[in-house]
Protein backbone atom coordinates (compact mmCIF):
# COMPACT_ATOMS: atom_id res chain seq x y z
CA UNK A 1 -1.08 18.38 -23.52
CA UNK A 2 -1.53 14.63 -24.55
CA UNK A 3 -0.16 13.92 -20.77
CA UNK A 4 -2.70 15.91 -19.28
CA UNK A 5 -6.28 14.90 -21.88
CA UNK A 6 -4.19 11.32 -20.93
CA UNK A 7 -5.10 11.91 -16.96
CA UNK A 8 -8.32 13.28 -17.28
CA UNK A 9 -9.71 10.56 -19.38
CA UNK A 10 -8.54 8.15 -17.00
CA UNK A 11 -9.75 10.36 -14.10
CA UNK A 12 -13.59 10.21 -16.36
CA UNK A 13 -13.31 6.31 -16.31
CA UNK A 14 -12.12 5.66 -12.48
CA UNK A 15 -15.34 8.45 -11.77
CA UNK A 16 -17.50 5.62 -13.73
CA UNK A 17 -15.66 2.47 -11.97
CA UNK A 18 -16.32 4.02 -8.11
CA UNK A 19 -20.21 4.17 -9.61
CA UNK A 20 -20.27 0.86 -10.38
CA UNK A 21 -18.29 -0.58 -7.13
CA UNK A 22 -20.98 1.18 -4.88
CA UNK A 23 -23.74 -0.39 -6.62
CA UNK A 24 -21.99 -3.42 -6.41
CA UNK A 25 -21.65 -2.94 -2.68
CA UNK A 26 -17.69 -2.56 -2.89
CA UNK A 27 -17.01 0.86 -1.01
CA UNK A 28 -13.86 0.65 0.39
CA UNK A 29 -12.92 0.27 -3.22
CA UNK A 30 -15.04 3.34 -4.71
CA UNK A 31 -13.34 5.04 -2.54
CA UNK A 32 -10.11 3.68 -3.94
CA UNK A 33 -11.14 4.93 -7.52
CA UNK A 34 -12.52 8.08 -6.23
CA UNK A 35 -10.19 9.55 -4.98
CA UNK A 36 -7.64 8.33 -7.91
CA UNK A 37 -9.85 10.13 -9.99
CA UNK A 38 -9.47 13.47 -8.44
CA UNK A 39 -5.71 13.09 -7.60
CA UNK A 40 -5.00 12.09 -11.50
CA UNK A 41 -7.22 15.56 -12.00
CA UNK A 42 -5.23 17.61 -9.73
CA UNK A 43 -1.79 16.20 -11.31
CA UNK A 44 -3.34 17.36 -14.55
CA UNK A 45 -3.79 20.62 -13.15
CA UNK A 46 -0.44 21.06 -11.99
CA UNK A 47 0.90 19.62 -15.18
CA UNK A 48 -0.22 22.45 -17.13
CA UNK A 49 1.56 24.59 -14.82
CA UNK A 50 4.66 22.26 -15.63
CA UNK A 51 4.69 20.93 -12.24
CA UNK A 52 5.47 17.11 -11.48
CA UNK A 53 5.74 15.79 -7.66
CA UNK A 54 7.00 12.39 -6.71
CA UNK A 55 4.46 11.20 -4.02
CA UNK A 56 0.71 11.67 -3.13
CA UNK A 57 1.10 14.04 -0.29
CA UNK A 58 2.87 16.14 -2.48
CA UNK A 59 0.46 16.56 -5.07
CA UNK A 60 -2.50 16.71 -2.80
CA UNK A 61 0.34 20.00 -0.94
CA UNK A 62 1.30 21.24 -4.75
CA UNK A 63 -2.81 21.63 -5.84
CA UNK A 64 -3.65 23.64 -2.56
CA UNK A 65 -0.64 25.87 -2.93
CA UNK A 66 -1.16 26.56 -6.49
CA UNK A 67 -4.61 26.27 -7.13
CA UNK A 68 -6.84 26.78 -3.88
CA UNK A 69 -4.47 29.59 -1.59
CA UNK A 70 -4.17 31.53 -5.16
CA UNK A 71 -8.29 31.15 -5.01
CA UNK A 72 -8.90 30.04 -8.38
CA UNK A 73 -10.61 26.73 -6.88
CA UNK A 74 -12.48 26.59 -3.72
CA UNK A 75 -11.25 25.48 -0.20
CA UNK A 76 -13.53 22.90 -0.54
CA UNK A 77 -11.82 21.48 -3.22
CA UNK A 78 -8.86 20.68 -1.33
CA UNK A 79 -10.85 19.56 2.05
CA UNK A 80 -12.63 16.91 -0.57
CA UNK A 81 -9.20 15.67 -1.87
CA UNK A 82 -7.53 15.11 1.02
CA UNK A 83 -10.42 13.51 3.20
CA UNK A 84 -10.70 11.37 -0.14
CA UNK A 85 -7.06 10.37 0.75
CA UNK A 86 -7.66 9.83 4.08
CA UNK A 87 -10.35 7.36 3.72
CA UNK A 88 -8.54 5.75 0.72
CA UNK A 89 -5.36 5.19 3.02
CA UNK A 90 -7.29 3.78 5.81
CA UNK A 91 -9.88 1.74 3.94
CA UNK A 92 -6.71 -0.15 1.99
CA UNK A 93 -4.50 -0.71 4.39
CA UNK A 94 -6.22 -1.23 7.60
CA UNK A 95 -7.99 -4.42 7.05
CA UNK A 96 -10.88 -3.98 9.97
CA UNK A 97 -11.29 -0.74 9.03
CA UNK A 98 -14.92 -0.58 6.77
CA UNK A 99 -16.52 2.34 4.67
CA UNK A 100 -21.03 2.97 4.80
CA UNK A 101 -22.31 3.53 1.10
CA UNK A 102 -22.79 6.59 2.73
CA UNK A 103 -18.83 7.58 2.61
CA UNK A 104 -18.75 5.89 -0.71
CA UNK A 105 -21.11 8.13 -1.91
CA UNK A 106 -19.72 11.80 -0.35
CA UNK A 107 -16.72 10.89 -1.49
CA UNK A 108 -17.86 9.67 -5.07
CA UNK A 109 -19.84 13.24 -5.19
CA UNK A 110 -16.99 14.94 -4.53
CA UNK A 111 -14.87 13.31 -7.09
CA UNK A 112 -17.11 13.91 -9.85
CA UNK A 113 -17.63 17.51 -9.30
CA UNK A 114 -13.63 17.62 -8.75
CA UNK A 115 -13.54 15.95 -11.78
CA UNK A 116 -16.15 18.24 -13.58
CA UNK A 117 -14.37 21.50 -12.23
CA UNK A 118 -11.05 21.07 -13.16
CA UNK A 119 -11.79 19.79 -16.57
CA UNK A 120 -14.03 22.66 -17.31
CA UNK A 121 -10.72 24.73 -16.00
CA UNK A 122 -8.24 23.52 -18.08
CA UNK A 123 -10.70 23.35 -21.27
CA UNK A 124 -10.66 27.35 -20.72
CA UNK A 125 -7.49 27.89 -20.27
CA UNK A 126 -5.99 25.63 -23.80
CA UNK A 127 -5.17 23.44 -21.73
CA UNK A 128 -7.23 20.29 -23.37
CA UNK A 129 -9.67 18.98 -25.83
């Protein structure tokens, strides 16, 4: 359990560092925290299930098999974390490639209520503090 309050307290802080890259202009890099934010969240989630997978993809594959087809989370939930991987992938390693505060910001939305859903999840289920 210490792993998993561990990734959703750094999941809390990268929410709060993609706020303060957008005001500072810096989307491509919100973006960058965003979505680390929810993927840290959805290893959480599959960490109370005991689950542990080596690469990004993975994860991103694990939380829609366990945790979106199963329907306790929404489709949307999924949709959100992998366009949030997407953009992050493009925006860091394609060096022309440019994000509108308007990206930042979808994507920053959706990472805090991805953030705010699966914390409120694993609060109910014992999972964390």
């Amino acid at each position: 359990m210490k792993e998993i309050d561990s990734l959703l307290e750094r999941s809390k802080r990268y929410v709060k560092s993609a706020k303060l890259l957008v005001k500072d202009k810096d989307f491509e890099s919100a973006v960058s925290r965003a979505y680390y934010a929810m993927f840290y969240c959805a290893e959480a989630l599959l960490l109370a299930r005991d689950l542990s997978y080596s690469s990004h993809k993975s994860v991103i594959s694990g939380f829609g098999e366990q945790f979106v087809k199963t329907g306790i989370f929404d489709k949307k939930m999924s949709r959100a974390l992998t366009r949030a991987f997407e953009k992050r992938q493009v925006s860091d390693y394609d060096s022309a490639f440019t994000l509108s505060e308007k990206d930042a910001m979808t994507v920053l939305d959706e990472a805090q209520e991805f953030e705010e859903t699966a914390n409120r999840y694993l609060k109910e289920q014992g999972f964390c503090k």
